[in-house]
C-alpha atoms as a PDB file:
ATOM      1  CA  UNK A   1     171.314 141.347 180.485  1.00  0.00           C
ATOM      2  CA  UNK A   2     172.406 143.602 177.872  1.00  0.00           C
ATOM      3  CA  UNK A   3     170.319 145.285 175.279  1.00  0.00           C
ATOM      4  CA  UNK A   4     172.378 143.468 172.588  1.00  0.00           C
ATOM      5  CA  UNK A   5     171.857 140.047 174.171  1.00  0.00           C
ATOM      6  CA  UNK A   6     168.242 140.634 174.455  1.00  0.00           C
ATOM      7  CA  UNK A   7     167.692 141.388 170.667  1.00  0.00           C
ATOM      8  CA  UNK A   8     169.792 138.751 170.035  1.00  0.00           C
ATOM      9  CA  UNK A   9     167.508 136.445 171.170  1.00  0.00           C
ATOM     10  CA  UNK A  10     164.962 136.843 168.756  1.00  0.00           C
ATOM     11  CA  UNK A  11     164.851 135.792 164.823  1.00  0.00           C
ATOM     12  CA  UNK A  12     162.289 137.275 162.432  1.00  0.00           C
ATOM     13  CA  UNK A  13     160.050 134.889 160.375  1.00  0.00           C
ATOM     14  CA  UNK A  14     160.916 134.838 156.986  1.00  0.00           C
ATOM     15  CA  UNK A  15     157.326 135.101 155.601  1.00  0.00           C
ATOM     16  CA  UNK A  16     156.257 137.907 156.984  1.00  0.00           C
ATOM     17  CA  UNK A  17     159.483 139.541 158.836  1.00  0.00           C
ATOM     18  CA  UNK A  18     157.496 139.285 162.339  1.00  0.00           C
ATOM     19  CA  UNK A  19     159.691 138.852 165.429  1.00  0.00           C
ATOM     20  CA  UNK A  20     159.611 136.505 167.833  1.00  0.00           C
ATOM     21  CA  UNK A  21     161.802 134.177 170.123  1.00  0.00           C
ATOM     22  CA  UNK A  22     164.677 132.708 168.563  1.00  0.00           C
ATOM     23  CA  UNK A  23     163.518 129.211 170.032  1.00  0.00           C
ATOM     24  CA  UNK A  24     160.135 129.774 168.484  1.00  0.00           C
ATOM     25  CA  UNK A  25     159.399 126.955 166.389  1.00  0.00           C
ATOM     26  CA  UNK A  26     156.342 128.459 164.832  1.00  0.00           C
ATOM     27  CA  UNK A  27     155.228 132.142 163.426  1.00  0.00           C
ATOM     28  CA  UNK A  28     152.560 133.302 165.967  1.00  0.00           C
ATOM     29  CA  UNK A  29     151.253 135.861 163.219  1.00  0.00           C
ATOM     30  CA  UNK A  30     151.473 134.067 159.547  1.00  0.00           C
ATOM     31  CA  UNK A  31     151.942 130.446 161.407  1.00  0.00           C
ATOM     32  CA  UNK A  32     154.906 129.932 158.903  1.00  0.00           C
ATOM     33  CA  UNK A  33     156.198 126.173 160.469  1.00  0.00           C
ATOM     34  CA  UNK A  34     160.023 127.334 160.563  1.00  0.00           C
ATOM     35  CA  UNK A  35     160.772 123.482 160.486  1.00  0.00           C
ATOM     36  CA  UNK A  36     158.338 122.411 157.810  1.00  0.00           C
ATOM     37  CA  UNK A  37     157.887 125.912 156.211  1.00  0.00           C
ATOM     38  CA  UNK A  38     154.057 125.175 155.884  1.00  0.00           C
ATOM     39  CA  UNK A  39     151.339 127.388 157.334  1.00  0.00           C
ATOM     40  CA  UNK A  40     148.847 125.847 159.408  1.00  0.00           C
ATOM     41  CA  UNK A  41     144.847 125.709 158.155  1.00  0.00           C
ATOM     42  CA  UNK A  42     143.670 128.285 160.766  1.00  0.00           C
ATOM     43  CA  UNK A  43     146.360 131.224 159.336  1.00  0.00           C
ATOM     44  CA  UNK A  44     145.696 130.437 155.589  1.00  0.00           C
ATOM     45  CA  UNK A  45     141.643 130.576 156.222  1.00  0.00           C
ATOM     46  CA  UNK A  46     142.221 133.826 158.415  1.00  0.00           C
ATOM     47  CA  UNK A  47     144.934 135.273 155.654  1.00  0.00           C
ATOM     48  CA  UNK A  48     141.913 134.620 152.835  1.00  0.00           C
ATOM     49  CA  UNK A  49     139.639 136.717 155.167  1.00  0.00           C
ATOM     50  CA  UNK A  50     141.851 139.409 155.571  1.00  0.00           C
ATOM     51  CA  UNK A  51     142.093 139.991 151.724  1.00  0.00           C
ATOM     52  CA  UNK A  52     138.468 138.972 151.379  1.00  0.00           C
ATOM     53  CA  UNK A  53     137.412 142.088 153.620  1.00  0.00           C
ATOM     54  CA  UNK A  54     140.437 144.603 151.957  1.00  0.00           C
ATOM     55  CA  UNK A  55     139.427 147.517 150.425  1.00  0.00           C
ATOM     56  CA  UNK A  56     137.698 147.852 147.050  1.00  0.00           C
ATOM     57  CA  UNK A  57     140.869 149.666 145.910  1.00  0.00           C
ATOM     58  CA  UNK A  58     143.397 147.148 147.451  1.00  0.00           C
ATOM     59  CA  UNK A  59     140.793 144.455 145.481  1.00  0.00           C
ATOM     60  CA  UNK A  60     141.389 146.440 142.185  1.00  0.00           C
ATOM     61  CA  UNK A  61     144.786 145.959 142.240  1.00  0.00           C
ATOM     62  CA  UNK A  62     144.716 142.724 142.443  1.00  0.00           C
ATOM     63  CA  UNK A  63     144.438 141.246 146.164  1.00  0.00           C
ATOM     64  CA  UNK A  64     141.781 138.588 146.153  1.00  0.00           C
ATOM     65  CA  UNK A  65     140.409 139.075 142.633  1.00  0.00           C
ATOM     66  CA  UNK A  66     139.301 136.116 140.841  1.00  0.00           C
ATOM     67  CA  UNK A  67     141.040 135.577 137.751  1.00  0.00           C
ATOM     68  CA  UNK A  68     139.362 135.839 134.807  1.00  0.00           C
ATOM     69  CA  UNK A  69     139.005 132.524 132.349  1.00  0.00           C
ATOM     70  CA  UNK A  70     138.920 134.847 129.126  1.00  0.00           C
ATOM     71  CA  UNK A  71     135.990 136.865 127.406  1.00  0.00           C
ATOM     72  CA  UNK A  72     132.840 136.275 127.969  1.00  0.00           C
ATOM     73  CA  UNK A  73     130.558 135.507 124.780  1.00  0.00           C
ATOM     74  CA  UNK A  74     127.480 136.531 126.865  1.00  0.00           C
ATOM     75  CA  UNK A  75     123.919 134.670 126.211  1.00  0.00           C
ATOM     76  CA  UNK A  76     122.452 133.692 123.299  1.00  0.00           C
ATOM     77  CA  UNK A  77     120.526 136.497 123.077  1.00  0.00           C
ATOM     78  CA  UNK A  78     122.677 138.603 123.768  1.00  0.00           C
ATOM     79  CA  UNK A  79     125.166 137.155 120.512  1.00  0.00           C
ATOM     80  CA  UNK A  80     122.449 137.319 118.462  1.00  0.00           C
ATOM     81  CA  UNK A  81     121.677 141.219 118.890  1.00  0.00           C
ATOM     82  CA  UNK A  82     125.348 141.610 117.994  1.00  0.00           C
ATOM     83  CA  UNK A  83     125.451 140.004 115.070  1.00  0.00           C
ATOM     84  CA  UNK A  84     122.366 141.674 113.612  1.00  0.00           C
ATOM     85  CA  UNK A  85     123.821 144.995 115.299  1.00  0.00           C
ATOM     86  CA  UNK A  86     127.079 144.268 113.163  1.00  0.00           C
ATOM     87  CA  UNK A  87     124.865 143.187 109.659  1.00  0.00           C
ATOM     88  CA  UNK A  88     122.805 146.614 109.825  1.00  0.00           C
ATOM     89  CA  UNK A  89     125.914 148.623 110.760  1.00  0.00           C
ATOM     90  CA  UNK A  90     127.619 146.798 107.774  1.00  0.00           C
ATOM     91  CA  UNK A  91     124.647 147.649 105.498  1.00  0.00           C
ATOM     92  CA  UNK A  92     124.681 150.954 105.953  1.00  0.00           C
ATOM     93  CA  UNK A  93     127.987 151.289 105.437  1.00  0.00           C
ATOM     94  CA  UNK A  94     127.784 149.614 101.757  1.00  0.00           C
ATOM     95  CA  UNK A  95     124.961 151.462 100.970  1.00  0.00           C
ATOM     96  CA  UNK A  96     126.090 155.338 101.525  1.00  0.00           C
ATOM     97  CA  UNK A  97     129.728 154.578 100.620  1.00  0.00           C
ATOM     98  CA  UNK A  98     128.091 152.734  97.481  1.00  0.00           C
ATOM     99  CA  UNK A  99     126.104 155.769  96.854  1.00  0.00           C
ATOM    100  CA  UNK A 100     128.145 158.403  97.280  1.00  0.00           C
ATOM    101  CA  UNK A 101     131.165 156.671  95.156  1.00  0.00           C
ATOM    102  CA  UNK A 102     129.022 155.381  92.559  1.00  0.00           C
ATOM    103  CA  UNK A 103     126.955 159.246  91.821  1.00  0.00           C
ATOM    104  CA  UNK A 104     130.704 160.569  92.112  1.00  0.00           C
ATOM    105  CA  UNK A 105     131.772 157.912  88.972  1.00  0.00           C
ATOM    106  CA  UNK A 106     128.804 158.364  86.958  1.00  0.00           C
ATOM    107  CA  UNK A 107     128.194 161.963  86.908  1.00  0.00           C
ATOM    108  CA  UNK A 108     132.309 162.801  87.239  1.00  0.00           C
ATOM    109  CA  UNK A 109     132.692 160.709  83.904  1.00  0.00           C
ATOM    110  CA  UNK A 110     129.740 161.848  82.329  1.00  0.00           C
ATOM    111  CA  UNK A 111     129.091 165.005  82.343  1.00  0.00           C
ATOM    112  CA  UNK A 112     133.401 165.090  81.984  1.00  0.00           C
ATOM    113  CA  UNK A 113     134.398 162.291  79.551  1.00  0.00           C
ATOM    114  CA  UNK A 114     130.814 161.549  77.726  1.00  0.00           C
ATOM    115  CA  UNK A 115     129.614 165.126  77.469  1.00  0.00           C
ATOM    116  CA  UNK A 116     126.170 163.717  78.986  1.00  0.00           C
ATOM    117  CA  UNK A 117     123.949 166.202  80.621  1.00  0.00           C
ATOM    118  CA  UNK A 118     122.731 165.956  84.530  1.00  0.00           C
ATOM    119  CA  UNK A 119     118.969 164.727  82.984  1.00  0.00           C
ATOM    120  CA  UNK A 120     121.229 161.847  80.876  1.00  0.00           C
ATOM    121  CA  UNK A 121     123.527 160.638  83.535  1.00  0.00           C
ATOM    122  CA  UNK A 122     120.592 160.040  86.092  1.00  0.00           C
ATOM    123  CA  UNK A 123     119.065 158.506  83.430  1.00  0.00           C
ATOM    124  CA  UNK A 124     121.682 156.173  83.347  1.00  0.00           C
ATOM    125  CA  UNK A 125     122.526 156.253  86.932  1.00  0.00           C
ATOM    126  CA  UNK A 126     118.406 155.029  86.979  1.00  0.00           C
ATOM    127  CA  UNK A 127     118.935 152.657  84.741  1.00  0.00           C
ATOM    128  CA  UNK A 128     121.676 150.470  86.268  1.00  0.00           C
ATOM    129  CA  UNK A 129     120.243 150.352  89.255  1.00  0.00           C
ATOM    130  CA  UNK A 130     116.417 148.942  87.737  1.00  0.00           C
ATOM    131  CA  UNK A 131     118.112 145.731  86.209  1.00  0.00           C
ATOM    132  CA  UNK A 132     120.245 145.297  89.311  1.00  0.00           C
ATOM    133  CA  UNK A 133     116.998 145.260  91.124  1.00  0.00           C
ATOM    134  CA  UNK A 134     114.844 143.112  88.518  1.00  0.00           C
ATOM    135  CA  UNK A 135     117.622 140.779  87.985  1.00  0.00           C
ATOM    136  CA  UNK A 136     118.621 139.939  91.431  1.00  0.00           C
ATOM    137  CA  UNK A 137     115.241 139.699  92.785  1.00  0.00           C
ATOM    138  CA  UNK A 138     113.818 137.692  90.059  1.00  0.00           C
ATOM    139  CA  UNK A 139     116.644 135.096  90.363  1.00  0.00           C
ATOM    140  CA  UNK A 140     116.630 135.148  93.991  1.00  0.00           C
ATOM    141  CA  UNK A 141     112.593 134.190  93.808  1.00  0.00           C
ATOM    142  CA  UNK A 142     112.352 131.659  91.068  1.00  0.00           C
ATOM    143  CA  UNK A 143     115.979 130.193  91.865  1.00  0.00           C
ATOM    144  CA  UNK A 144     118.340 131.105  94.528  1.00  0.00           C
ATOM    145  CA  UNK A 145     115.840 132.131  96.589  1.00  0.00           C
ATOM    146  CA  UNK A 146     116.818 134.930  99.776  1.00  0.00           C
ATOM    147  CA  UNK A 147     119.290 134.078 102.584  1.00  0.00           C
ATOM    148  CA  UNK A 148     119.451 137.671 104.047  1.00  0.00           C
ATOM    149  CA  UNK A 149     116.549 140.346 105.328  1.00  0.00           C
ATOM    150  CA  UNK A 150     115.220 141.641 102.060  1.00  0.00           C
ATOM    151  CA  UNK A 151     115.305 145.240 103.776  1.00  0.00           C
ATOM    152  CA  UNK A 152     119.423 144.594 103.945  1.00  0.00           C
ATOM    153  CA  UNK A 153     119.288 143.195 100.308  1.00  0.00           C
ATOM    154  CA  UNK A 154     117.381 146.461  99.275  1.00  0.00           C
ATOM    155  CA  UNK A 155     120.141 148.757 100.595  1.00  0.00           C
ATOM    156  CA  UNK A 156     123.389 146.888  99.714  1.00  0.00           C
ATOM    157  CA  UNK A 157     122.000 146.807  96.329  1.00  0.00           C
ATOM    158  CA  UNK A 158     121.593 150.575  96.571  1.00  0.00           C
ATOM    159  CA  UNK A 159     124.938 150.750  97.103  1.00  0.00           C
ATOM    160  CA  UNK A 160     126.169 148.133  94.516  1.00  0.00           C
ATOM    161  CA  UNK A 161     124.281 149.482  91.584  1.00  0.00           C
ATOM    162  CA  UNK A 162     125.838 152.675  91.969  1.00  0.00           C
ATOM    163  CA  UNK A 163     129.446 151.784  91.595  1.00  0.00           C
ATOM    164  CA  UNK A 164     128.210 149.392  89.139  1.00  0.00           C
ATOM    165  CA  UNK A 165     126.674 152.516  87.240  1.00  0.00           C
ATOM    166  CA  UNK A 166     130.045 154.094  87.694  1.00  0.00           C
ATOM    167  CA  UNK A 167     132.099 151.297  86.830  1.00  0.00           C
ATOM    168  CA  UNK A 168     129.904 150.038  83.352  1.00  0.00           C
ATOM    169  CA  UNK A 169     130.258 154.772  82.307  1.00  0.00           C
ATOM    170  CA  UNK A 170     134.146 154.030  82.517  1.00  0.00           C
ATOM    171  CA  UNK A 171     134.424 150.241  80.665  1.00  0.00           C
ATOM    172  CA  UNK A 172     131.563 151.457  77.874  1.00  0.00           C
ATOM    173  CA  UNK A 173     134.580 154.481  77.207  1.00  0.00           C
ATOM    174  CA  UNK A 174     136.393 151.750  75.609  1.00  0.00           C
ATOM    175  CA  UNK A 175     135.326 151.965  71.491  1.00  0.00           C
ATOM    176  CA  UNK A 176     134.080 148.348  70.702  1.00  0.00           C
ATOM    177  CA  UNK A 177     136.386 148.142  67.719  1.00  0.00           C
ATOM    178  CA  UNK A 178     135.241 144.714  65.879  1.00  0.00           C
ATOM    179  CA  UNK A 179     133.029 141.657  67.860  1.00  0.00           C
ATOM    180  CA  UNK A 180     135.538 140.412  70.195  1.00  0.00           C
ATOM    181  CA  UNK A 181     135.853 144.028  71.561  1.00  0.00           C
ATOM    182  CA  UNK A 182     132.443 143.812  72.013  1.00  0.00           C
ATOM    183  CA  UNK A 183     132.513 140.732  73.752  1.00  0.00           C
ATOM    184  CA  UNK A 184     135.294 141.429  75.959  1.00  0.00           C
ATOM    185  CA  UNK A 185     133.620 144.641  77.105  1.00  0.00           C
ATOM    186  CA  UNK A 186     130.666 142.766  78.282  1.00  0.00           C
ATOM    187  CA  UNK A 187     132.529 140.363  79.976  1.00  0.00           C
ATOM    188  CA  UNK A 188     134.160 143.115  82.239  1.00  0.00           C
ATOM    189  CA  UNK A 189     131.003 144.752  82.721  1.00  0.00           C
ATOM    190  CA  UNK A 190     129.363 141.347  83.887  1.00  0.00           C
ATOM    191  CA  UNK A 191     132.379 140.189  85.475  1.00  0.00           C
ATOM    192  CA  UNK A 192     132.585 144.006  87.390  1.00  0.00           C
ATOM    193  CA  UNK A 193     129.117 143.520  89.104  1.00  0.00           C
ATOM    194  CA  UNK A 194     129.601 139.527  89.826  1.00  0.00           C
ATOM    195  CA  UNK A 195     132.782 141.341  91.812  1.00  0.00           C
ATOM    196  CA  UNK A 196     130.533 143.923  93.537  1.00  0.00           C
ATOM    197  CA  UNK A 197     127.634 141.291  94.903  1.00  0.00           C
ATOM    198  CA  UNK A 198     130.074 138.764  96.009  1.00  0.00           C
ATOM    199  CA  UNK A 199     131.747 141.408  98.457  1.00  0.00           C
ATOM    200  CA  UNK A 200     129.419 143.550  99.065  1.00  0.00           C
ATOM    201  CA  UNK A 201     126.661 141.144  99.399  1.00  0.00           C
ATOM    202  CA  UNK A 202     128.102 138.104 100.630  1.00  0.00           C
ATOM    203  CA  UNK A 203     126.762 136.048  97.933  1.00  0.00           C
ATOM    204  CA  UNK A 204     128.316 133.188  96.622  1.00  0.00           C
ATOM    205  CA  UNK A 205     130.432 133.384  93.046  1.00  0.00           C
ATOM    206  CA  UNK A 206     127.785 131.272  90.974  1.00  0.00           C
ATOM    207  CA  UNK A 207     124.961 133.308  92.456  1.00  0.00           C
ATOM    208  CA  UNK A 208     126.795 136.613  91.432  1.00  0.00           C
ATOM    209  CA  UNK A 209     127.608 135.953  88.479  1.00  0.00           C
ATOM    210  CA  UNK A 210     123.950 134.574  87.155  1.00  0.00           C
ATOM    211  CA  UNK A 211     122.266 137.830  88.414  1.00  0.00           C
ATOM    212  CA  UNK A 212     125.356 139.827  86.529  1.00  0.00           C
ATOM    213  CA  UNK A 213     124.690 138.181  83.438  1.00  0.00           C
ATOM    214  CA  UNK A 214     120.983 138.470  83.353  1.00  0.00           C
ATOM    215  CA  UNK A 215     121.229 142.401  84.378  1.00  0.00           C
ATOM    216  CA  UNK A 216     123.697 142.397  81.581  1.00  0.00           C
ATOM    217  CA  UNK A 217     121.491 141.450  79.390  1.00  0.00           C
ATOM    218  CA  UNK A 218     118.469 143.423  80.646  1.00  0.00           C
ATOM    219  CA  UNK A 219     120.687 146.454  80.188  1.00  0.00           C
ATOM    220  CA  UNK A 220     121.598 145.893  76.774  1.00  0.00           C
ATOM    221  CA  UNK A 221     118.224 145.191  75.591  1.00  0.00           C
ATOM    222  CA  UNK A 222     116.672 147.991  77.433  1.00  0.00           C
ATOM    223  CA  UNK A 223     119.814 150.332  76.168  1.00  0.00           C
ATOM    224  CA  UNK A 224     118.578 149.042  72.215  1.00  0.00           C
ATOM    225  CA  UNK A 225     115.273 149.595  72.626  1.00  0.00           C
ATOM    226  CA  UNK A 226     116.120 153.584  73.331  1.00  0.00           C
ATOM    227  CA  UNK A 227     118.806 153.626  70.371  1.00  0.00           C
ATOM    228  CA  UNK A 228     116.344 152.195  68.324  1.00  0.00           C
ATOM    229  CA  UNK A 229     113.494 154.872  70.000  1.00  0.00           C
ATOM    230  CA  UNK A 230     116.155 157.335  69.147  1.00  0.00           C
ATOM    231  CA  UNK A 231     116.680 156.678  65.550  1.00  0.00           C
END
């Protein structure tokens, strides 16, 4: 028989290109059915194996790795320390940006625009930042009450009395030419810091704006006592 005839006589499986007789009616390697084109039980178990026990590396790329359902949230715990991990990170973040913006606005336009003196604009810097602190925490205990850590409340208020410091230099530039001047000045200055709590301490729009209006008003009475001091 010749060498042609002989490899004649044999097919390769089209699953896994073994050869074998060309009367075979199974694949004696992958068990490929060539009639049915299913595998038999035994090969699938024993193909699982094979991957099972494949290399780490062959695993990495893919060969009988489980696939994944999505991200895992983790436990309970485990959320939890995130979140606060996120709300301190957060908090620090308002209060040096805060800072450092709201120093750079009062004492730039001060000692600039106003002609005040280092001694006058942390005066004023000082001063913003008292009824920011008496207003918010003497609503928040006889009305609102406190949702968040106070030691977070301290420090974003830091850092939104600050800007607010900065902010109320630049509106009070504005001459108050006649009452509604006045009034409109105050209502940017109270509307400014309602602003600043709701993003920068998550507080609700009412809430904001009944602390901005009693610092407001703590400001200007505390700003007529020294004028009339002065005089």
């Amino acid at each position: 028989m010749s060498g042609y005839e002989v490899a004649s006589s044999n097919k390769d499986c089209p699953a896994c290109t073994a050869q074998m007789p060309a009367a075979a009616v199974m694949c004696t390697r992958c068990g490929l059915n060539f009639q049915t084109g299913m595998r038999t039980q035994e090969a699938a178990r024993g193909e699982i194996d094979t991957v099972a026990r494949a290399p780490s590396k062959e695993r990495k790329n893919g060969a009988g790795a489980p696939k994944k359902k999505g991200p895992t949230l983790g436990t309970r715990e485990e959320r939890r320390a995130a979140t606060i991990s996120d709300y301190w990170r957060s908090t620090r973040r308002v209060c040096i940006a805060g800072t450092v913006v709201g120093v750079a606005l009062t004492f730039g336009i001060g000692m600039g625009a106003r002609q005040f003196d280092a001694l006058q604009c942390l005066i004023y810097f000082g001063l913003c930042e008292l009824v920011l602190f008496a207003s918010a925490f003497a609503i928040g205990y006889f009305f609102i009450g406190f949702e968040e850590d106070v030691r977070g409340l301290v420090m974003r208020l830091v850092g939104v009395g600050a800007v607010w410091a900065g902010t109320v230099m630049l509106i009070t530039m504005i001459p108050p030419l006649g009452i509604m001047m006045f009034v409109g000045i105050a209502a940017m200055i109270v509307t400014s810091l309602a602003l600043l709590l709701h993003l920068m301490t998550d507080r609700e729009w009412a809430d904001s704006l009944i602390i901005s209006v009693a610092a407001w008003a703590l400001f200007f009475a505390i700003s007529l006592a020294f004028a009339a001091m002065a005089a």
